[in-house]
Structure formats: C-alpha cells, structure tokens
C-alpha atoms as a PDB file:
ATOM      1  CA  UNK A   1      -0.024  -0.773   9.025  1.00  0.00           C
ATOM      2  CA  UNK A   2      -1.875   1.651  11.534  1.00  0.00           C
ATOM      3  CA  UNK A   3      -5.306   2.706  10.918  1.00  0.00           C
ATOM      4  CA  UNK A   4      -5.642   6.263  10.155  1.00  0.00           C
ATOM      5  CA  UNK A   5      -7.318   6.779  12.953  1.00  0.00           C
ATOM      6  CA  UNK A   6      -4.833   5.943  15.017  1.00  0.00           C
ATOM      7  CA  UNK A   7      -2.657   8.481  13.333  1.00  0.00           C
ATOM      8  CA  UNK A   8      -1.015  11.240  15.216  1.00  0.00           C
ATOM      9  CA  UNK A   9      -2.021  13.627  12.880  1.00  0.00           C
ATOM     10  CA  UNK A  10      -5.594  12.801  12.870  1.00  0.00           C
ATOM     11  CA  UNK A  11      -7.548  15.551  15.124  1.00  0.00           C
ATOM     12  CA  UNK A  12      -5.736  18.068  12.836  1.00  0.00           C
ATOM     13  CA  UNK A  13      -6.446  16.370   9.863  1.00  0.00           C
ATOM     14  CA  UNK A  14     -10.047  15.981  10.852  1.00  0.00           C
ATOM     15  CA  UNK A  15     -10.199  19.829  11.698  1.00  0.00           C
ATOM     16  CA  UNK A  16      -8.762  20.964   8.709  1.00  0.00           C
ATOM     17  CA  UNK A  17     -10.885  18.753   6.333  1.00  0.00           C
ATOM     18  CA  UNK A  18     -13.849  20.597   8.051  1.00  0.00           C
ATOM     19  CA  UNK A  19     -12.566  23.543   7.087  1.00  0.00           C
ATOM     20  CA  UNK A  20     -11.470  23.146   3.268  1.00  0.00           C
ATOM     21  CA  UNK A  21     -15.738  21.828   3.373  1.00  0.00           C
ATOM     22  CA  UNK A  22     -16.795  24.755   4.582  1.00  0.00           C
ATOM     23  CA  UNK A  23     -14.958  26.882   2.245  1.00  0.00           C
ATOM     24  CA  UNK A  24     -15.674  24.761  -0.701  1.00  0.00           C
ATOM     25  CA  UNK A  25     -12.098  25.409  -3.131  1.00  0.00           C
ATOM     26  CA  UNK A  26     -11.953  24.952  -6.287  1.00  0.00           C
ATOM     27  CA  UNK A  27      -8.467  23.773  -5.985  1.00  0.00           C
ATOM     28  CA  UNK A  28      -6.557  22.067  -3.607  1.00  0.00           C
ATOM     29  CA  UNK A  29      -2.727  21.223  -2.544  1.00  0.00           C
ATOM     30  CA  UNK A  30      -2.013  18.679  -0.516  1.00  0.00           C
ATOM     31  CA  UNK A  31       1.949  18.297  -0.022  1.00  0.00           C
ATOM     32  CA  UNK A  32       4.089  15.902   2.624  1.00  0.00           C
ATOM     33  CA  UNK A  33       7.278  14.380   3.605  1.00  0.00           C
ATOM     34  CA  UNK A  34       7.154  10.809   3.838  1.00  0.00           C
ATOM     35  CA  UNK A  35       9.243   8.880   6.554  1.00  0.00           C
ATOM     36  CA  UNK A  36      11.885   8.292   3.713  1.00  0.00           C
ATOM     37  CA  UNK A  37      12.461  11.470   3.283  1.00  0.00           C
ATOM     38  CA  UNK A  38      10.897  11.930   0.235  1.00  0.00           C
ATOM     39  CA  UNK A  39       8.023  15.103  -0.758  1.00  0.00           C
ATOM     40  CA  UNK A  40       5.149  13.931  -2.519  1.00  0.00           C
ATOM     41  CA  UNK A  41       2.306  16.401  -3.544  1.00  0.00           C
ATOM     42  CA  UNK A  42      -0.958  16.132  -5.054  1.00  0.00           C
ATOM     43  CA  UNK A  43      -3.205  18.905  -6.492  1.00  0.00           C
ATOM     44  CA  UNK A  44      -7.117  18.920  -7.104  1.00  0.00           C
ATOM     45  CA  UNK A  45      -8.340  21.149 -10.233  1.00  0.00           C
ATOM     46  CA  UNK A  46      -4.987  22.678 -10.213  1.00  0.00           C
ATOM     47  CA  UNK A  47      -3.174  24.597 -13.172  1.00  0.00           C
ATOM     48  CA  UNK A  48       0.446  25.334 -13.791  1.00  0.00           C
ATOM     49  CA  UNK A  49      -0.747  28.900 -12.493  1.00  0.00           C
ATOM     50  CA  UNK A  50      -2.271  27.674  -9.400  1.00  0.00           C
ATOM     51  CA  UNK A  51       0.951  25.598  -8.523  1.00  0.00           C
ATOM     52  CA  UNK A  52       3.286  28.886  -9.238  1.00  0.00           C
ATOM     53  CA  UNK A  53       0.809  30.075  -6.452  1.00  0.00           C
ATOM     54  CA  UNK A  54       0.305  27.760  -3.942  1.00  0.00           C
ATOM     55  CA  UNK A  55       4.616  27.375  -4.558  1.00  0.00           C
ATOM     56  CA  UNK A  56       4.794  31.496  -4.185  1.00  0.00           C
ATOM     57  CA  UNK A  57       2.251  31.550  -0.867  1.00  0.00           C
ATOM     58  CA  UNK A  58       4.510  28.670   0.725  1.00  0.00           C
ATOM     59  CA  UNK A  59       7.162  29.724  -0.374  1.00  0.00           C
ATOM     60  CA  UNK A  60       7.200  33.474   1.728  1.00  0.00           C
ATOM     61  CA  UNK A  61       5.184  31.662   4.952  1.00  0.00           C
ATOM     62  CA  UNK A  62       8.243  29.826   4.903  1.00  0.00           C
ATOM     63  CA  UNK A  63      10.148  33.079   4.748  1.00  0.00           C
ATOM     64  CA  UNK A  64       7.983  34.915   7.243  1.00  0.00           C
ATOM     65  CA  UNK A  65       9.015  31.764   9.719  1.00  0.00           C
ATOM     66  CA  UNK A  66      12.644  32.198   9.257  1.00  0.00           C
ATOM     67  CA  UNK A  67      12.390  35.637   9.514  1.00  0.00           C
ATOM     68  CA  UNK A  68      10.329  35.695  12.965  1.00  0.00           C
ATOM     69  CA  UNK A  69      12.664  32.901  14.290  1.00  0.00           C
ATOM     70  CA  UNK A  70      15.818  34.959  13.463  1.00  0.00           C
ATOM     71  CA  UNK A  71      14.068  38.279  14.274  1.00  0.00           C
ATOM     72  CA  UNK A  72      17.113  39.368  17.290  1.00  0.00           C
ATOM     73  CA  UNK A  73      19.685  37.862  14.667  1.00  0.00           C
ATOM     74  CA  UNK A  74      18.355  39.968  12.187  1.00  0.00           C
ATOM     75  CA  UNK A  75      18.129  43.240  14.638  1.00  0.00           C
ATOM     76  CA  UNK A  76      21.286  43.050  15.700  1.00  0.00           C
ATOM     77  CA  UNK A  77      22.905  42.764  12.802  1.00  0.00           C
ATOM     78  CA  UNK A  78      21.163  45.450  11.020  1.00  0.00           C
ATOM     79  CA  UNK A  79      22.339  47.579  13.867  1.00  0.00           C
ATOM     80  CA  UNK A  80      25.943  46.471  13.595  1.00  0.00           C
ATOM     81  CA  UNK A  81      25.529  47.597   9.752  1.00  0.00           C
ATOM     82  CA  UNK A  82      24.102  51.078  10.555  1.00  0.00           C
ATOM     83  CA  UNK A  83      27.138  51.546  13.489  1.00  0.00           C
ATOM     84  CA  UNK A  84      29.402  50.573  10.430  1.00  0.00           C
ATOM     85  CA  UNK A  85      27.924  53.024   7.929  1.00  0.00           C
ATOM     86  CA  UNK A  86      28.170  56.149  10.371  1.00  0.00           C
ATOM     87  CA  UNK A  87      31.066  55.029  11.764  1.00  0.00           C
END
C-alpha cells in the first residue's frame, strides 16, 4: 500500500486542507470514487439540511460544467430553434 505521501493527489490535498484551516467550517463534505468504482462520502457536523446543500451546490457546479463544455452545442441549437420558430 503507498504512503499517502506518495499519492498523486497529495500537493492538492495538502493545499486544500490549508484552506478548509483557514476558514475554520463548521461542517464538512468529503466525497470520492474509489478505484472500484464505488462513491463513498463522509460529512463532519453535518445535518440532513446541510447534505440537501452541499448535494444542491454540487449538484449545479456539475451543471455549470456541462453547460460550459457544451456551450457551441447549446448555441447552435438554440439558433436552429429560433430559425424554426420564425420560419
């Protein structure tokens, strides 16, 4: 078993640790796909309100991705719809 160190992941890890102690939260998510494919998450201090939360803030950054990533996709289709509704 590798050291976590020796983790790819580490630096980041290690930068973003520094960061949740400067901000001191009073909850925390910590979510991840392990190499079987599985999710696992954990939560710190969390309620079933802060978990509809941290879901609802994932949930649209994963939206705002998508969206961004289709962005032409999405222009050119909306453009084919207005040509379609005049037309």
């Amino acid at each position: 078993m590798a050291k976590l160190t020796e983790r790819p992941y580490v630096e980041w890890l290690e930068d973003f640790l520094q960061k949740l102690d400067s901000l001191d939260p009073p909850q925390i998510l910590i979510a991840f796909k392990k190499q079987d494919g599985e999710y696992m998450t954990g939560y710190y201090n969390c309620n079933a309100f802060d978990k509809a939360h941290f879901a609802a803030e994932i949930s649209a950054d994963a939206m705002l991705g998508l969206a961004l990533a289709n962005a032409d996709l999405i222009k050119q289709r909306a453009e084919e719809m207005e040509a379609e509704n005049d037309g």
